[in-house]
N, C-alpha and C. Protein backbone atom coordinates (compact mmCIF):
# COMPACT_ATOMS: atom_id res chain seq x y z
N UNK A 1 -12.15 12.60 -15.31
CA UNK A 1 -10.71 12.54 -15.20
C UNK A 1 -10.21 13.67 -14.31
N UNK A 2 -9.26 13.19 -13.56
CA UNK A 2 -8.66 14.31 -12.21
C UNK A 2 -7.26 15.48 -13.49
N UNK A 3 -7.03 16.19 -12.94
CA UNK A 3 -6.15 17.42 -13.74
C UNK A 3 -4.73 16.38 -13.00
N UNK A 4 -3.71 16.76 -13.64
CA UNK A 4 -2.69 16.00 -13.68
C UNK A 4 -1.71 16.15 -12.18
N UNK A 5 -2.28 17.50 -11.80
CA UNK A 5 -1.44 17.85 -10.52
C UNK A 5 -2.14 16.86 -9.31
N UNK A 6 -2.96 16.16 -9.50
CA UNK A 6 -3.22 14.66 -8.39
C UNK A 6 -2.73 13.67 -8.74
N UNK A 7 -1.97 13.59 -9.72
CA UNK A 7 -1.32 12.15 -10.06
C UNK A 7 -0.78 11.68 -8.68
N UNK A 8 0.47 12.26 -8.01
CA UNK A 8 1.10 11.68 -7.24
C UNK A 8 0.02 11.01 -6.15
N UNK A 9 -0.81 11.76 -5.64
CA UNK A 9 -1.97 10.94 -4.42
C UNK A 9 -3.20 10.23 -4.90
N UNK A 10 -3.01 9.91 -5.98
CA UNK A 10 -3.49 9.18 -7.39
C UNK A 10 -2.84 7.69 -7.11
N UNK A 11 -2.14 8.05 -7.14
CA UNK A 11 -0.77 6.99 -7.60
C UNK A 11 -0.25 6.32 -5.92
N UNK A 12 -0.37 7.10 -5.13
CA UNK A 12 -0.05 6.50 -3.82
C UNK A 12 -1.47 5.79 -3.18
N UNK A 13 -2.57 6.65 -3.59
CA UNK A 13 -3.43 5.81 -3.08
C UNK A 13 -4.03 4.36 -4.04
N UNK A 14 -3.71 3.96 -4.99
CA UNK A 14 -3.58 2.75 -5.99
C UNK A 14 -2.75 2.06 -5.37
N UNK A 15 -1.22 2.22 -5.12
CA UNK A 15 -0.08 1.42 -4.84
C UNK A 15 -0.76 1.02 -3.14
N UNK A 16 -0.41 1.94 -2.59
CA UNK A 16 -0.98 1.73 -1.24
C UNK A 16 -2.27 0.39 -1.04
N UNK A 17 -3.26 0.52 -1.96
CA UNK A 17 -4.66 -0.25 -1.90
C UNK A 17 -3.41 -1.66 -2.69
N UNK A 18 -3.20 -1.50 -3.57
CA UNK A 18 -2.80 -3.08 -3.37
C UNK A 18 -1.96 -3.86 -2.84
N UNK A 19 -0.94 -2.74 -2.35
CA UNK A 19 0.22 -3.50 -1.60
C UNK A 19 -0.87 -3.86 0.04
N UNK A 20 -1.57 -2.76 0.76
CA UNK A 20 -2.92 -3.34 1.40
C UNK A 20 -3.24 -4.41 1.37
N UNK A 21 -3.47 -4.62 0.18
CA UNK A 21 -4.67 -6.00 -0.11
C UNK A 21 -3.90 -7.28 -0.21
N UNK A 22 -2.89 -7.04 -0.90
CA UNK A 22 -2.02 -8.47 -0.90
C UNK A 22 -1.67 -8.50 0.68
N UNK A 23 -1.18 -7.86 1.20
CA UNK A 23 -0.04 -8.36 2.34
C UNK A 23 -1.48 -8.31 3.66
N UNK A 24 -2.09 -7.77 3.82
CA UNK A 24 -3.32 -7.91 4.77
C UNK A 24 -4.15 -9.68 4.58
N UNK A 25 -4.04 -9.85 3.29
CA UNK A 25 -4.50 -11.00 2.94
C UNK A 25 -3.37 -12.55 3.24
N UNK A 26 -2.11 -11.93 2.86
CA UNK A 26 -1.25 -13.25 3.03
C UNK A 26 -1.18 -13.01 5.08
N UNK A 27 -1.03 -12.10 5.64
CA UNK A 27 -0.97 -11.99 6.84
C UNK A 27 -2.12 -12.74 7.74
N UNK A 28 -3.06 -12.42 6.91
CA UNK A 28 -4.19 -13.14 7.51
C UNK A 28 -4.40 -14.51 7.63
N UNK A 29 -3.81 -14.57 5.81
CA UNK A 29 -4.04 -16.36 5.96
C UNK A 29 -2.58 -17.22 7.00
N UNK A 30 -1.63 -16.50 7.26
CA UNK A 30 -0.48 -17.35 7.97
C UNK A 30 -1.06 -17.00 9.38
N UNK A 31 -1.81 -15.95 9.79
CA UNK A 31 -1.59 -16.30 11.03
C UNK A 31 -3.05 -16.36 11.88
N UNK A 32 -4.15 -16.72 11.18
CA UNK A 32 -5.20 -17.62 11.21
C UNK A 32 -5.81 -18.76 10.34
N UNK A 33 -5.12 -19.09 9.16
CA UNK A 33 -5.49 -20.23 8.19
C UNK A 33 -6.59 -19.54 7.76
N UNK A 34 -6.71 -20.95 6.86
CA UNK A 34 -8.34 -20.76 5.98
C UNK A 34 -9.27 -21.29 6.91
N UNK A 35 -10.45 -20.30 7.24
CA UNK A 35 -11.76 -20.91 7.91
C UNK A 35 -12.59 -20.11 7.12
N UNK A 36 -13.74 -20.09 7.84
CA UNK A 36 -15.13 -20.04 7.13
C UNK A 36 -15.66 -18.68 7.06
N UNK A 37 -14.91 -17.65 8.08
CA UNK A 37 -15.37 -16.15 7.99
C UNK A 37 -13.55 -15.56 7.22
N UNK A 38 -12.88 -16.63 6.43
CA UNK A 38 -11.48 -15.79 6.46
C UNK A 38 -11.86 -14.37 5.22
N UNK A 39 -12.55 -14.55 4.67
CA UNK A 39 -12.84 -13.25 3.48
C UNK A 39 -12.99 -12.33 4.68
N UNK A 40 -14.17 -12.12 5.12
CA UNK A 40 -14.54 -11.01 6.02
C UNK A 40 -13.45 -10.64 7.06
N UNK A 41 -12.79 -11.30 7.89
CA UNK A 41 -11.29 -11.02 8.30
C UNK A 41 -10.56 -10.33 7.48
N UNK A 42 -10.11 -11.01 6.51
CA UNK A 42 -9.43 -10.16 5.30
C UNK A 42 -9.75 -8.93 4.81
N UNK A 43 -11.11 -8.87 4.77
CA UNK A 43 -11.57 -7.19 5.01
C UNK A 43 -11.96 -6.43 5.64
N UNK A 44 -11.51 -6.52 6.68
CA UNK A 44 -11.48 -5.45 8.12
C UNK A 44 -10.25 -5.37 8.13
N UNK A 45 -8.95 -6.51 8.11
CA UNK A 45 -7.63 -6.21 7.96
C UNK A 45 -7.20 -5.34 6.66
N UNK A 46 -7.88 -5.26 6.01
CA UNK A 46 -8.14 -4.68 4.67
C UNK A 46 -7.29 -2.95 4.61
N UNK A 47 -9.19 -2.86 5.19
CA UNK A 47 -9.34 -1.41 5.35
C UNK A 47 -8.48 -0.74 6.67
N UNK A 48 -8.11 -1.65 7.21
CA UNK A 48 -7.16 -1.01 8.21
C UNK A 48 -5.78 -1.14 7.98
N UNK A 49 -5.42 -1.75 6.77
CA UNK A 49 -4.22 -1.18 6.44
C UNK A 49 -4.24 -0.40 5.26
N UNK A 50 -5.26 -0.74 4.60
CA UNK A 50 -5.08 0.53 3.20
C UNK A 50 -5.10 1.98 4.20
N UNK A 51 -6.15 2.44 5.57
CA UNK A 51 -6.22 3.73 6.53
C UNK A 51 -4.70 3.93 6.74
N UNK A 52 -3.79 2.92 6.76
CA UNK A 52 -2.58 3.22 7.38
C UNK A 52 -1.48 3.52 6.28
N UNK A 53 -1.37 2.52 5.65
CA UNK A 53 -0.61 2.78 4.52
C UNK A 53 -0.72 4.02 3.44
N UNK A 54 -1.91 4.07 3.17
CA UNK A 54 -1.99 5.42 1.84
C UNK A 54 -1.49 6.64 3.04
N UNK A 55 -2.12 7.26 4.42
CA UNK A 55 -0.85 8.25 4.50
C UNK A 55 0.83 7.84 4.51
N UNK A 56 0.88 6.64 5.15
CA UNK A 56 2.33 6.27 4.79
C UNK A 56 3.57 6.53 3.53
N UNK A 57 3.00 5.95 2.48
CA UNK A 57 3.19 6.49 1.24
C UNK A 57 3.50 7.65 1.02
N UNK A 58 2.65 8.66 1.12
CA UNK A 58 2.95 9.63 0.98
C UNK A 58 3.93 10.32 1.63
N UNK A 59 3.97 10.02 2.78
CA UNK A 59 4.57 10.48 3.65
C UNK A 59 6.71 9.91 3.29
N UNK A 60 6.63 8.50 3.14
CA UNK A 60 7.93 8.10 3.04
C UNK A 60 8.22 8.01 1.24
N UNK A 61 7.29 8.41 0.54
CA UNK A 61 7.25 8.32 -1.07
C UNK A 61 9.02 9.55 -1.09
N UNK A 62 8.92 10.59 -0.54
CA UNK A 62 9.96 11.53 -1.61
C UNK A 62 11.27 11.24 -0.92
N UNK A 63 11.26 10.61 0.83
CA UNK A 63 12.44 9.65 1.38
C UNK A 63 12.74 8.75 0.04
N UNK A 64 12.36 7.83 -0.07
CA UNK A 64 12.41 6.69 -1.03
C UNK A 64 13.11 7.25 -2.36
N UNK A 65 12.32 8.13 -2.73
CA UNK A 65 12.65 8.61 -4.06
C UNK A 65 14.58 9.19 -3.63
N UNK A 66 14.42 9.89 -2.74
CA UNK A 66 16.11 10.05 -2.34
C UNK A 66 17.16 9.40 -2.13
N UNK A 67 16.54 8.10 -2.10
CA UNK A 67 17.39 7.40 -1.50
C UNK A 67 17.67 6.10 -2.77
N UNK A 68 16.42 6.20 -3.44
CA UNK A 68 16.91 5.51 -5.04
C UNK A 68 17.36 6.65 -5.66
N UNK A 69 17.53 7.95 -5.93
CA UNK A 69 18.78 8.58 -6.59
C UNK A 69 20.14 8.46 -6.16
N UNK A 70 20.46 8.34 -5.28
CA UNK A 70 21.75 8.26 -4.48
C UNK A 70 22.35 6.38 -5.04
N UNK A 71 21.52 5.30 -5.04
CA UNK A 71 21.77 4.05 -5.22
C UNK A 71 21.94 4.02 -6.16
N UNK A 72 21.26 4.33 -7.41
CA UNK A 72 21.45 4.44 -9.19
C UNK A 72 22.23 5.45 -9.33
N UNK A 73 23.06 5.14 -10.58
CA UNK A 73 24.27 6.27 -11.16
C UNK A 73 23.55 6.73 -12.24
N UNK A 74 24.31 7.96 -11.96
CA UNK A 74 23.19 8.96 -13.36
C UNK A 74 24.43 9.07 -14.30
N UNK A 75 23.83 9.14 -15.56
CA UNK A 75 25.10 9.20 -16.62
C UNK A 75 25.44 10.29 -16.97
């Protein structure tokens, strides 16, 4: 188990890997269909967006977070 002060790049690199995996996968299938190598496509598009996205995340994670405090009312 990691000490608690990695949660956050914990947590971005999880979110990151599946938002990756879904949208690399639906991308793939709309804009080559289903054929016979589409898995292996799907994972080269894979890993080249989980490389892109997990620094992303991090990077626009505490934007985001600013910008949902400002939208929600605090009581």
């Amino acid at each position: 188990m990691l000490p608690t002060k990695f949660q956050p790049l914990v947590f971005a690199f999880i979110m990151s890997g599946f938002m990756a995996f879904l949208m690399s996968g639906i991308l793939t299938l709309l804009n080559l269909g289903w054929f016979s190598g589409f898995l292996l496509s799907w994972l080269k598009a894979y890993l080249v967006a989980h490389a892109c996205a997990f620094p992303l995340v991090l990077i626009f994670a505490p934007l985001s977070r600013r910008l949902t405090a400002k939208l929600i009312r605090q009581p």
